[in-house]
N, C-alpha and C. Protein backbone atom coordinates (compact mmCIF):
# COMPACT_ATOMS: atom_id res chain seq x y z
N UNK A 1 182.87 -8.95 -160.50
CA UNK A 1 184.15 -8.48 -159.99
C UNK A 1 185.02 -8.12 -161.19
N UNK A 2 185.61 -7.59 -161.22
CA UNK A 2 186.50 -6.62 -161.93
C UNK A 2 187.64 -7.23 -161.96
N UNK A 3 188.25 -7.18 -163.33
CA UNK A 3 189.72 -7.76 -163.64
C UNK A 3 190.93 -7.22 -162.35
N UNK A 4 191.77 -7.66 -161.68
CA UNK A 4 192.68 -7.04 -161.31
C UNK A 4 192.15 -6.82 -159.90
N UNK A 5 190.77 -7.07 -159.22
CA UNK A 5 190.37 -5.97 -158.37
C UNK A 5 190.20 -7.80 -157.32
N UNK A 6 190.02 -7.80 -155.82
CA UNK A 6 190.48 -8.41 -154.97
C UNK A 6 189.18 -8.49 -154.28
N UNK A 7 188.62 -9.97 -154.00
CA UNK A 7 187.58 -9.98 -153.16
C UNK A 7 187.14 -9.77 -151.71
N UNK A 8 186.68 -8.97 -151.41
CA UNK A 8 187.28 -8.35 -149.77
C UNK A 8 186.46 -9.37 -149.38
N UNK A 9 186.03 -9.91 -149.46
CA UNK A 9 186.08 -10.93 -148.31
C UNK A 9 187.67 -12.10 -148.17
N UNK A 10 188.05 -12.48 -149.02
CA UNK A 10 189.35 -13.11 -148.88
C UNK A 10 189.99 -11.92 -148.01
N UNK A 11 190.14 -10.80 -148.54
CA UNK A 11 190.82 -9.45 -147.49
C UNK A 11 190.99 -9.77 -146.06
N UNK A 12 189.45 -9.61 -146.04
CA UNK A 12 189.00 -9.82 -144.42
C UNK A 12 189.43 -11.11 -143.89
N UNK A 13 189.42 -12.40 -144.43
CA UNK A 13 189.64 -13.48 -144.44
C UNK A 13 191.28 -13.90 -143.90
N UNK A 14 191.95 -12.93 -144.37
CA UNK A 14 193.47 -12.87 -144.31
C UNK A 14 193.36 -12.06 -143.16
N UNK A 15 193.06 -11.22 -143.21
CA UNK A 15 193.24 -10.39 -141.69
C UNK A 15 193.03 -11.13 -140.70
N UNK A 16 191.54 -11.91 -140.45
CA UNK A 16 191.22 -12.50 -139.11
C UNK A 16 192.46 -13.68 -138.97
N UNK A 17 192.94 -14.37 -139.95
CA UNK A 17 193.91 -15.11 -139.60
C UNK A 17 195.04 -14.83 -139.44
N UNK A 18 195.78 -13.73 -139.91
CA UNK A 18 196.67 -13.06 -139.32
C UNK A 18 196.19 -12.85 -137.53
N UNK A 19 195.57 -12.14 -137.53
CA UNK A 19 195.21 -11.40 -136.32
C UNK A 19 195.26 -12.80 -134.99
N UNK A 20 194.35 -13.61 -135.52
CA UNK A 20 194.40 -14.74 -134.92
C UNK A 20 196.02 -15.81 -134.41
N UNK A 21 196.79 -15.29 -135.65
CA UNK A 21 197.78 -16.30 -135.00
C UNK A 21 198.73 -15.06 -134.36
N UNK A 22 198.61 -14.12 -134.68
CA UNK A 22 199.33 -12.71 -133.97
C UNK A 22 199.22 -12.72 -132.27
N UNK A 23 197.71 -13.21 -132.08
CA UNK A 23 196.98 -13.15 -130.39
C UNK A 23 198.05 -14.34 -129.79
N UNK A 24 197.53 -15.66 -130.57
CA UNK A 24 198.14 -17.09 -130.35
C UNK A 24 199.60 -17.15 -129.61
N UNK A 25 200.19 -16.25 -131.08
CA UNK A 25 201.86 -16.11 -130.81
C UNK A 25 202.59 -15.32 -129.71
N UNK A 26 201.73 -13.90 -129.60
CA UNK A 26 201.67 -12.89 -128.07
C UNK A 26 201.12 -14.23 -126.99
N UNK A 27 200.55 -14.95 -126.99
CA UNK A 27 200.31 -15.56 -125.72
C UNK A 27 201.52 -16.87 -125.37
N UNK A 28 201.93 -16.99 -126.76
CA UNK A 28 203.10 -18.27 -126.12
C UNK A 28 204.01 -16.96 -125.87
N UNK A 29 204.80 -16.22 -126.41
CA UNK A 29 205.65 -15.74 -126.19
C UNK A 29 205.45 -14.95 -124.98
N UNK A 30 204.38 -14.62 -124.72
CA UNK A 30 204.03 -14.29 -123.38
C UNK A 30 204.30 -14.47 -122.10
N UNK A 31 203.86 -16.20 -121.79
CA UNK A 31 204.32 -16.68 -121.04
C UNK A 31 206.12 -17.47 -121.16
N UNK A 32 206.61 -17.32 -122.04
CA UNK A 32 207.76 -17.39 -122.05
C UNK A 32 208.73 -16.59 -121.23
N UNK A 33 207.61 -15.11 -121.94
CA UNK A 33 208.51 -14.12 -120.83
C UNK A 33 208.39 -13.69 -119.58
N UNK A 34 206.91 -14.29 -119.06
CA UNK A 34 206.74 -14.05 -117.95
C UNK A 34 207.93 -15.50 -117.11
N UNK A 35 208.41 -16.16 -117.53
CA UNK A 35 209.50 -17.37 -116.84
C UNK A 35 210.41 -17.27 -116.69
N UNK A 36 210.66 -15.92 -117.91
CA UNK A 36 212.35 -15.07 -118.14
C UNK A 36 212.17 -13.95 -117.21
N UNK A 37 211.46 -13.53 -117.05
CA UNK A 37 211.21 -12.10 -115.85
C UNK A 37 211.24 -13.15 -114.61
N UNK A 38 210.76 -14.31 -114.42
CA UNK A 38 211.01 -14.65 -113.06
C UNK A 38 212.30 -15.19 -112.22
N UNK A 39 212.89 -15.89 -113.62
CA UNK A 39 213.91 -16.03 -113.45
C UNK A 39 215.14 -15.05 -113.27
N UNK A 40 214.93 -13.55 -113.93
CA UNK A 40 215.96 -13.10 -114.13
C UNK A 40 215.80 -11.88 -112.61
N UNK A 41 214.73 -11.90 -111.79
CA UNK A 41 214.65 -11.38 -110.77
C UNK A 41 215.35 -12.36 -110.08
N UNK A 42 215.41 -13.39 -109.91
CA UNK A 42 215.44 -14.62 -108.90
C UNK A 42 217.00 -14.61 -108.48
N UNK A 43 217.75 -14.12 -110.04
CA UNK A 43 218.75 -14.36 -109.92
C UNK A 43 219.85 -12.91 -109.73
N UNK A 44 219.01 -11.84 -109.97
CA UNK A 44 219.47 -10.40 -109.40
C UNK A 44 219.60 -10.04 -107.94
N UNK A 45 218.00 -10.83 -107.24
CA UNK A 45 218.06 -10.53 -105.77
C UNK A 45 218.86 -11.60 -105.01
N UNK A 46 219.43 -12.99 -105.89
CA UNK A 46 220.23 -13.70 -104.85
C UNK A 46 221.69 -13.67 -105.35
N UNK A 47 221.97 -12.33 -106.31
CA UNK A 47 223.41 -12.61 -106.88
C UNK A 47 224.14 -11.24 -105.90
N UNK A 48 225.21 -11.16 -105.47
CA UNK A 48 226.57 -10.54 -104.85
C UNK A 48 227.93 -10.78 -105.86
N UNK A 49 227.64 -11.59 -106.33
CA UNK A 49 229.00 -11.28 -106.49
C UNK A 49 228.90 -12.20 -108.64
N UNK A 50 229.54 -11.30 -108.98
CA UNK A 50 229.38 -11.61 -110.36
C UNK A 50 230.77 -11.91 -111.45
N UNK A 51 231.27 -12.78 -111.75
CA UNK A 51 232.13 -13.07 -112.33
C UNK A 51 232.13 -12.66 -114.19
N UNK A 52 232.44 -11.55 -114.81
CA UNK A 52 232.64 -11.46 -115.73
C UNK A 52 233.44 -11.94 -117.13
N UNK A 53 233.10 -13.11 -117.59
CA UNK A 53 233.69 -13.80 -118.69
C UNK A 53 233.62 -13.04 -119.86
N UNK A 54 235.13 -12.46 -120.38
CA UNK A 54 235.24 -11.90 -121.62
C UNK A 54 235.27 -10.19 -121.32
N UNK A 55 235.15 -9.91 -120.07
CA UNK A 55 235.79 -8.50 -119.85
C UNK A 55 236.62 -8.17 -120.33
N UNK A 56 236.41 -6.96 -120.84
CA UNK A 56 237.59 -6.06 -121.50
C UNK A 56 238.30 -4.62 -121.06
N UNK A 57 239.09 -4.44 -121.29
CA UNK A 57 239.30 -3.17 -120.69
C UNK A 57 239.60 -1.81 -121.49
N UNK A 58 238.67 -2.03 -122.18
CA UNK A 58 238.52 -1.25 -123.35
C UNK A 58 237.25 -0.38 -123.55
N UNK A 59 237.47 0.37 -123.06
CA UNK A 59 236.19 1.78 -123.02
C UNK A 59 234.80 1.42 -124.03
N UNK A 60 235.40 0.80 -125.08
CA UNK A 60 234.27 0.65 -126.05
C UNK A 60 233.59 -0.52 -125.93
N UNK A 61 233.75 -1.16 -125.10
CA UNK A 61 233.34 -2.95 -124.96
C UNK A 61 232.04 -2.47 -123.91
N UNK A 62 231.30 -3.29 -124.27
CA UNK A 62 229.56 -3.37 -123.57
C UNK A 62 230.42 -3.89 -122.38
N UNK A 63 230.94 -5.03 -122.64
CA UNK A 63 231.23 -5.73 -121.24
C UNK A 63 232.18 -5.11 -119.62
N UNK A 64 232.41 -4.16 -120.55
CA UNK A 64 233.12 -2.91 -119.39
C UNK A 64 232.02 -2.12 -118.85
N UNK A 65 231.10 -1.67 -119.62
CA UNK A 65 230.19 -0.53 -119.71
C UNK A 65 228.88 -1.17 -118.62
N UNK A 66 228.82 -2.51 -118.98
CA UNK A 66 227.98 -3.74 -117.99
C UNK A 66 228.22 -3.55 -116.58
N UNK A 67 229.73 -4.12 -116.53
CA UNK A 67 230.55 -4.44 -115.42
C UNK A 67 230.42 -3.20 -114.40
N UNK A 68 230.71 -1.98 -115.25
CA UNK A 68 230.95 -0.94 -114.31
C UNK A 68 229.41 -0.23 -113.44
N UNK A 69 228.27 -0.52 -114.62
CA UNK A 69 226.86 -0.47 -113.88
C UNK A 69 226.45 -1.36 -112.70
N UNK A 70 226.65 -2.43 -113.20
CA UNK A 70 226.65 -3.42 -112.03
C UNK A 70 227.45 -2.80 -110.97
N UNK A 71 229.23 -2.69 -110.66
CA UNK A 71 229.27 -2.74 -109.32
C UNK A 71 228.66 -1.39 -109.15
N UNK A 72 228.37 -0.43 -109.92
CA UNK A 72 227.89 1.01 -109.08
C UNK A 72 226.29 0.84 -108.57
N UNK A 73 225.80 -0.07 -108.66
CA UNK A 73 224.43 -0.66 -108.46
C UNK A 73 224.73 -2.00 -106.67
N UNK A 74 225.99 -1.84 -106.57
CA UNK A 74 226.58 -2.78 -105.63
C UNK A 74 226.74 -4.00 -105.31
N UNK A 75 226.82 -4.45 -106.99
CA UNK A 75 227.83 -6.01 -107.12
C UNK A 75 229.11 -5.93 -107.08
N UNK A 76 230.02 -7.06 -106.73
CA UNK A 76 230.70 -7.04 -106.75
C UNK A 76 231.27 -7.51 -108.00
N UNK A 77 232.19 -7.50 -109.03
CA UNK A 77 232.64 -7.35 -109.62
C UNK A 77 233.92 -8.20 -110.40
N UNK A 78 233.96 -9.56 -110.42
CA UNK A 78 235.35 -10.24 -110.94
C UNK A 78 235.56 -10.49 -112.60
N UNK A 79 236.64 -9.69 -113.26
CA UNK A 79 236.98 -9.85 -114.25
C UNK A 79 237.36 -11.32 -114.64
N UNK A 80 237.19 -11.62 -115.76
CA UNK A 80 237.84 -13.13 -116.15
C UNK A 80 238.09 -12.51 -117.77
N UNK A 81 239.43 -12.79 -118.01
CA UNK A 81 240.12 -12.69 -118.99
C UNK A 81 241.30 -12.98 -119.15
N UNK A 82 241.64 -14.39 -120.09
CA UNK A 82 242.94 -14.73 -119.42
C UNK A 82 244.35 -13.32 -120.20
N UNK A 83 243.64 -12.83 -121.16
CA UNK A 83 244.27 -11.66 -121.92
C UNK A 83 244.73 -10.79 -121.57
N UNK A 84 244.16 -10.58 -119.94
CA UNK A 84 243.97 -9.32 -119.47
C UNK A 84 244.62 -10.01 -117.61
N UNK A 85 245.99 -8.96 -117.37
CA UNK A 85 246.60 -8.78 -116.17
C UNK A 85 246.26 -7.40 -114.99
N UNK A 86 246.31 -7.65 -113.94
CA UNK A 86 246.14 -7.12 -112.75
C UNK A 86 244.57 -6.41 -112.36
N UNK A 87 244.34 -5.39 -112.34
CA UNK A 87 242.65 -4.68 -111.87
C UNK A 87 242.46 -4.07 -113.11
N UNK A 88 241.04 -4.29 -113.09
CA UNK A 88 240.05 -3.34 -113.52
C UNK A 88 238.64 -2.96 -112.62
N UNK A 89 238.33 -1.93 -113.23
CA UNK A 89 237.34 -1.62 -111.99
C UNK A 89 237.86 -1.88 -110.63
N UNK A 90 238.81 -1.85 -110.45
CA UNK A 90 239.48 -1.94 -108.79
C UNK A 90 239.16 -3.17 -107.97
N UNK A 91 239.17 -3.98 -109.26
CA UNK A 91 239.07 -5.71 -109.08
C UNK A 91 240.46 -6.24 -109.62
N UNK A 92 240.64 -7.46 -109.06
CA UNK A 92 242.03 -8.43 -109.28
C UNK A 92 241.03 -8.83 -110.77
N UNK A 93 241.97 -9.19 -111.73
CA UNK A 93 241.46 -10.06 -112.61
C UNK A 93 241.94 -11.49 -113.24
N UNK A 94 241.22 -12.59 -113.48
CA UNK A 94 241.76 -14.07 -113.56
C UNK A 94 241.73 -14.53 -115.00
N UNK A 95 242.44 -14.99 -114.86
CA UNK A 95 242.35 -15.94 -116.35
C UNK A 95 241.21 -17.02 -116.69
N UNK A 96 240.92 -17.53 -115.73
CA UNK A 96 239.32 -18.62 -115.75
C UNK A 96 238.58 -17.96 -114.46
N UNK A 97 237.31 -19.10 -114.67
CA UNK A 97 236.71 -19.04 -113.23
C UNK A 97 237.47 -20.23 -112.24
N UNK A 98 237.93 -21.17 -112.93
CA UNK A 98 238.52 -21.85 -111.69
C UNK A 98 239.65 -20.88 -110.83
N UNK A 99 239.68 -20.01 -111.25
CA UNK A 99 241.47 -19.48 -110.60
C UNK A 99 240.52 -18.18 -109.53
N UNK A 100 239.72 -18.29 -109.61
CA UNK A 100 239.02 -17.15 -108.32
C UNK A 100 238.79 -17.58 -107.24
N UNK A 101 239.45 -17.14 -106.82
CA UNK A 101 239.29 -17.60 -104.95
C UNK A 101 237.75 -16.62 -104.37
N UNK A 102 236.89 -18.05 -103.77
CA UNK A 102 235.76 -17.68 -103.20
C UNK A 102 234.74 -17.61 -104.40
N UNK A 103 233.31 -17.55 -103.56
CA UNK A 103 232.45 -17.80 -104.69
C UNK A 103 232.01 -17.05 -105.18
N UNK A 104 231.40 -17.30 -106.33
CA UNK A 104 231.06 -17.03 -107.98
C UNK A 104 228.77 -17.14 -107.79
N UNK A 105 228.57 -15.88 -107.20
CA UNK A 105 226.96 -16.11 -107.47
C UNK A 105 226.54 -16.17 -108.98
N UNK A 106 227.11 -15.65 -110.25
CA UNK A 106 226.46 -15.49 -111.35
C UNK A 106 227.78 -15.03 -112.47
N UNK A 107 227.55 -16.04 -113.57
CA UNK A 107 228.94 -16.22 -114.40
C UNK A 107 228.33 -15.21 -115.48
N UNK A 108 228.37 -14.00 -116.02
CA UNK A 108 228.08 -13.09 -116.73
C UNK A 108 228.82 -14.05 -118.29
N UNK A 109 228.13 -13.99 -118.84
CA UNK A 109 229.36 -14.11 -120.53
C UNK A 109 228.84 -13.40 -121.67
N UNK A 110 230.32 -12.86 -121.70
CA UNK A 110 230.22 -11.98 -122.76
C UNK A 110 231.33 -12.74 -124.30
N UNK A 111 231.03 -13.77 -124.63
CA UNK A 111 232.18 -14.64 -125.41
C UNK A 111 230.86 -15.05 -126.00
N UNK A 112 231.34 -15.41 -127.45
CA UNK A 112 230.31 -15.91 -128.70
C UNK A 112 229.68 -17.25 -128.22
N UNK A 113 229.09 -17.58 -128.94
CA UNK A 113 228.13 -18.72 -128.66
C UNK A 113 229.51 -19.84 -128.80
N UNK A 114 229.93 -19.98 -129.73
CA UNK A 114 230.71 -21.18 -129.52
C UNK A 114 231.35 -21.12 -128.53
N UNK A 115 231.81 -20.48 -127.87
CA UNK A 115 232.90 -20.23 -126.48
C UNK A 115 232.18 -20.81 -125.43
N UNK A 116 230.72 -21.03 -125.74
CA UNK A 116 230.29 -20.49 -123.80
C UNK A 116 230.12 -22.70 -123.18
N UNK A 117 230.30 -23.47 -124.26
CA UNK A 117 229.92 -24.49 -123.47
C UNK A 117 231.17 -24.68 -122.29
N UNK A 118 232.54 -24.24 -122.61
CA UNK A 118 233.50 -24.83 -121.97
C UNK A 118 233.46 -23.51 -120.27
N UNK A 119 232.75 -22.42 -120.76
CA UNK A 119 232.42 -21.79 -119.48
C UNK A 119 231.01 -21.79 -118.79
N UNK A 120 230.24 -22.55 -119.03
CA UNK A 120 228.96 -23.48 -118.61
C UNK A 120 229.46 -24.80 -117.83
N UNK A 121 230.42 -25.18 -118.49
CA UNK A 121 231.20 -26.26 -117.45
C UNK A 121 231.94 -25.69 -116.27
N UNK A 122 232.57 -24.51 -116.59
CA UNK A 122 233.69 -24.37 -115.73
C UNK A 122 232.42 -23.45 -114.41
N UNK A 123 231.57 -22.86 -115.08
CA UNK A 123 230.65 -22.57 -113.36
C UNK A 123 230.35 -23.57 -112.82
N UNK A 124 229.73 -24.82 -113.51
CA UNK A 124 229.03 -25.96 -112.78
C UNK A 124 230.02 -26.05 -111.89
N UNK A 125 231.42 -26.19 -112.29
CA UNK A 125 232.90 -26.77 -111.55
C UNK A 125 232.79 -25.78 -110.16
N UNK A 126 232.75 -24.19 -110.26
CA UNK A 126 232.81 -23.17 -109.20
C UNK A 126 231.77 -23.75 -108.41
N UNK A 127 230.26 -23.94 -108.79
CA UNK A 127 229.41 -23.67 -107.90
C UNK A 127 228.54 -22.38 -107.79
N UNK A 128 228.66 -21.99 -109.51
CA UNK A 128 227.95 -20.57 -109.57
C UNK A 128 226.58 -21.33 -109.73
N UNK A 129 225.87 -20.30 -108.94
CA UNK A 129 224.45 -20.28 -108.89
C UNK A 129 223.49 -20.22 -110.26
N UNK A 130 224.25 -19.27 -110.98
CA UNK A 130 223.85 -19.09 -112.24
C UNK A 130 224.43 -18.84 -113.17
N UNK A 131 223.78 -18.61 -114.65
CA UNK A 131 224.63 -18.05 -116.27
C UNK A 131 223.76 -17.17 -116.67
N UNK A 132 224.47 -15.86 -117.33
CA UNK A 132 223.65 -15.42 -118.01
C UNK A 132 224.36 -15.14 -119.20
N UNK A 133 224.04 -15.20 -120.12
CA UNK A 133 224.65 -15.41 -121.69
C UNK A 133 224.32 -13.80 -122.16
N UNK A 134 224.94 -12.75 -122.46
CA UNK A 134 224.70 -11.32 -123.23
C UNK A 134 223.49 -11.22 -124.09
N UNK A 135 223.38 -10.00 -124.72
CA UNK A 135 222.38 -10.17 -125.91
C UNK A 135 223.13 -10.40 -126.33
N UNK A 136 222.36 -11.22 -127.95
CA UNK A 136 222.83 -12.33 -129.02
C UNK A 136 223.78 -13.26 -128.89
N UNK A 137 224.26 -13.72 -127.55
CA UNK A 137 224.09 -15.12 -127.17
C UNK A 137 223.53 -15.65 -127.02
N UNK A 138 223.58 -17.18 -127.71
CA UNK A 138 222.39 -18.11 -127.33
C UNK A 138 223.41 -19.18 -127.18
N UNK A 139 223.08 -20.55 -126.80
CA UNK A 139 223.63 -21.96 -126.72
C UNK A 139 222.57 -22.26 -125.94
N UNK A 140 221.50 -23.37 -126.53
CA UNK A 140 220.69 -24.16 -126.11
C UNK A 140 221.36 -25.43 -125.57
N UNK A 141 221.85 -25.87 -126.15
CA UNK A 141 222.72 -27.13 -125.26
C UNK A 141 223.17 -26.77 -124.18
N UNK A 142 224.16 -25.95 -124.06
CA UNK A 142 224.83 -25.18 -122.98
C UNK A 142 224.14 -24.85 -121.85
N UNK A 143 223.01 -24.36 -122.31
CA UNK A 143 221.92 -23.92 -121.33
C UNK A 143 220.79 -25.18 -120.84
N UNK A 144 220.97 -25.82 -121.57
CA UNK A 144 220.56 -27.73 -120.94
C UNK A 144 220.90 -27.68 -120.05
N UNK A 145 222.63 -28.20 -120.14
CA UNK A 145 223.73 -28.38 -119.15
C UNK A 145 223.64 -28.34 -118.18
N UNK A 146 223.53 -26.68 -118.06
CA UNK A 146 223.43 -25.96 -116.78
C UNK A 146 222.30 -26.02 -115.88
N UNK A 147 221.18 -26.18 -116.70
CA UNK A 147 219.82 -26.63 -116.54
C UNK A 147 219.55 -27.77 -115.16
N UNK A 148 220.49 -28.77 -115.71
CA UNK A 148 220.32 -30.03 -115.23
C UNK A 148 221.33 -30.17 -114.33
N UNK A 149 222.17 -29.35 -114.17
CA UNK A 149 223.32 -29.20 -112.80
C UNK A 149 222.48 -28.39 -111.87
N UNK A 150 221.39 -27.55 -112.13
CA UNK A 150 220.92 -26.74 -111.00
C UNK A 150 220.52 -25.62 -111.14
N UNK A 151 221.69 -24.77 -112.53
CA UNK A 151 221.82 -23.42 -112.37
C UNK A 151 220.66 -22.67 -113.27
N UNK A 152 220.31 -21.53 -113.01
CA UNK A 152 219.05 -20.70 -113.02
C UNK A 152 219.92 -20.19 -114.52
N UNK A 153 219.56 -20.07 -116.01
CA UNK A 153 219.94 -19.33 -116.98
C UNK A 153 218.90 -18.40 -117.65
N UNK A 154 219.84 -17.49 -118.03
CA UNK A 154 219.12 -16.32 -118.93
C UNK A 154 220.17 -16.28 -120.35
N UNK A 155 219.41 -16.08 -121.03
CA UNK A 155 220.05 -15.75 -122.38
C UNK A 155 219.93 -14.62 -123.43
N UNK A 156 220.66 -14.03 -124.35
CA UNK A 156 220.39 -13.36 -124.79
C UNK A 156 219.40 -12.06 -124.36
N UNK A 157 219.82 -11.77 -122.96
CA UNK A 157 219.36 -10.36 -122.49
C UNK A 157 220.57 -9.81 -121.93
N UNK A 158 220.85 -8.74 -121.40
CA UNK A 158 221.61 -7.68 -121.22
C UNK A 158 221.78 -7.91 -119.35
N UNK A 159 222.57 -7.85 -118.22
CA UNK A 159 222.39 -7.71 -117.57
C UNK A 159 221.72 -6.35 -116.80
N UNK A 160 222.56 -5.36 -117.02
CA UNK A 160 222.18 -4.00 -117.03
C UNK A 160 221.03 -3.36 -117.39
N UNK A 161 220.51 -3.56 -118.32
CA UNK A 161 219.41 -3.20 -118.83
C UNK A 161 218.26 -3.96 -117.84
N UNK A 162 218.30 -5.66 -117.82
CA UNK A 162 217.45 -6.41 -116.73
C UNK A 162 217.10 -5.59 -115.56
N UNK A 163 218.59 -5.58 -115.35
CA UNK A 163 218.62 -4.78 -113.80
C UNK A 163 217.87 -3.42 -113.83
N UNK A 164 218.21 -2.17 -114.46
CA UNK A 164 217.64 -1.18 -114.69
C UNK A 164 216.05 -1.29 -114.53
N UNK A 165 215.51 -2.15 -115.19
CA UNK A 165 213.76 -2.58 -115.96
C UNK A 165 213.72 -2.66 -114.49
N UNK A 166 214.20 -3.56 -113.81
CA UNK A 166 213.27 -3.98 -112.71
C UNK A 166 213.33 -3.16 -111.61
N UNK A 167 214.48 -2.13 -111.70
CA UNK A 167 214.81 -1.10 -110.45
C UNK A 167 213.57 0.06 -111.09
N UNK A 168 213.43 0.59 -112.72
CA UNK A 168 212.05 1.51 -112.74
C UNK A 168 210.38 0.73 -112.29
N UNK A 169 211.00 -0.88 -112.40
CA UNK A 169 209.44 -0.98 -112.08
C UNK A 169 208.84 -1.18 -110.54
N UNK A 170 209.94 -0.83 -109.98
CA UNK A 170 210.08 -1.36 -108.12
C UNK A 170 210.31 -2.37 -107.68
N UNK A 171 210.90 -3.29 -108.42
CA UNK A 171 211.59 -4.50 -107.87
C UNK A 171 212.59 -3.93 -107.25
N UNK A 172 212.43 -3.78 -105.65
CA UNK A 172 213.47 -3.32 -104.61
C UNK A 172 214.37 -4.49 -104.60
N UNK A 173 214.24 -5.81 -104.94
CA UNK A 173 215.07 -6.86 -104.87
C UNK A 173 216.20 -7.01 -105.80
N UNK A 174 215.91 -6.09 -106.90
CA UNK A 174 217.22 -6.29 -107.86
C UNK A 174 218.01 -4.83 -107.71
N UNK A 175 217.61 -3.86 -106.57
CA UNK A 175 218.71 -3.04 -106.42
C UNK A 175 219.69 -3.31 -104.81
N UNK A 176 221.18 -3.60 -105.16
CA UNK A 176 221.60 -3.86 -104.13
C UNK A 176 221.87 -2.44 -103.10
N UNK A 177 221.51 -1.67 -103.31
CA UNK A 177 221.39 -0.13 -102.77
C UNK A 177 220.77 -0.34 -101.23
């Protein structure tokens, strides 16, 4: 063997073990996501009515751009922002979820990770069915919580987009149409 020059068998050697924990890792993460796809149908075809934490009313905010897909998809629609006075989207809007009269199927949040334990409490308090935390939210504790009160969570996915995926793949259950 030659100064400088690389024994292909170590080559090959590196590959199969790459390759090997590549398969491994596609199969946990796999079924991870097959639990997140079940869940996040579960909670499209039994949600009506959706409470938006951290709505904005600001053209450039995802959480407007969310909100407004959703009700044109035929959710209903409750702003929560205590920042923010009277309608949007041709909804009343509240300062918490406790201050909404009637129920709360699914607490949308769009507020940073540190924000979301004290609105993980305040659904348990409503009686929302569920949480779903935005992309790049996460809170694992938070999502314990909720866990162990009942409620069905998703994290760090998009509502809209969820919804969309499952309306091209024929999940007739996540279009309220």
């Amino acid at each position: 063997m030659h100064a400088g020059c690389v024994d292909p068998r170590l080559v090959i050697l590196k590959i199969a073990k790459t390759v090997f924990w590549y398969i491994k890792y596609r199969a946990v993460i796999g079924k991870q996501h097959m639990g997140v796809d079940q869940t996040i149908e579960k909670i499209l075809a039994n949600t009506r009515v959706i409470a938006v934490v951290g709505m904005s009313d600001r053209e450039d905010r995802s959480s407007l751009g969310v909100a407004r897909y959703l009700q044109r998809e035929g959710f209903r629609i409750i702003p929560v922002n205590p920042n923010l006075t009277g309608q949007i989207l041709g909804e009343e809007s509240y300062p918490s979820l406790d201050d909404i009269p009637g129920k709360v199927d699914l607490v949308d949040i769009f507020r940073r990770p540190i924000d979301v334990p004290p609105v993980i409490d305040a659904a348990i308090r409503v009686g929302a069915s569920a949480v779903w935390m935005q992309l790049g939210i996460v809170h694992q504790e938070a999502a314990h919580l909720a866990r162990a009160a009942g409620l069905d969570v998703v994290m760090d996915r998009c509502t809209a987009i969820e919804h969309r995926r499952l309306v091209w793949q024929g999940k007739n259950n996540a279009n309220r149409k």
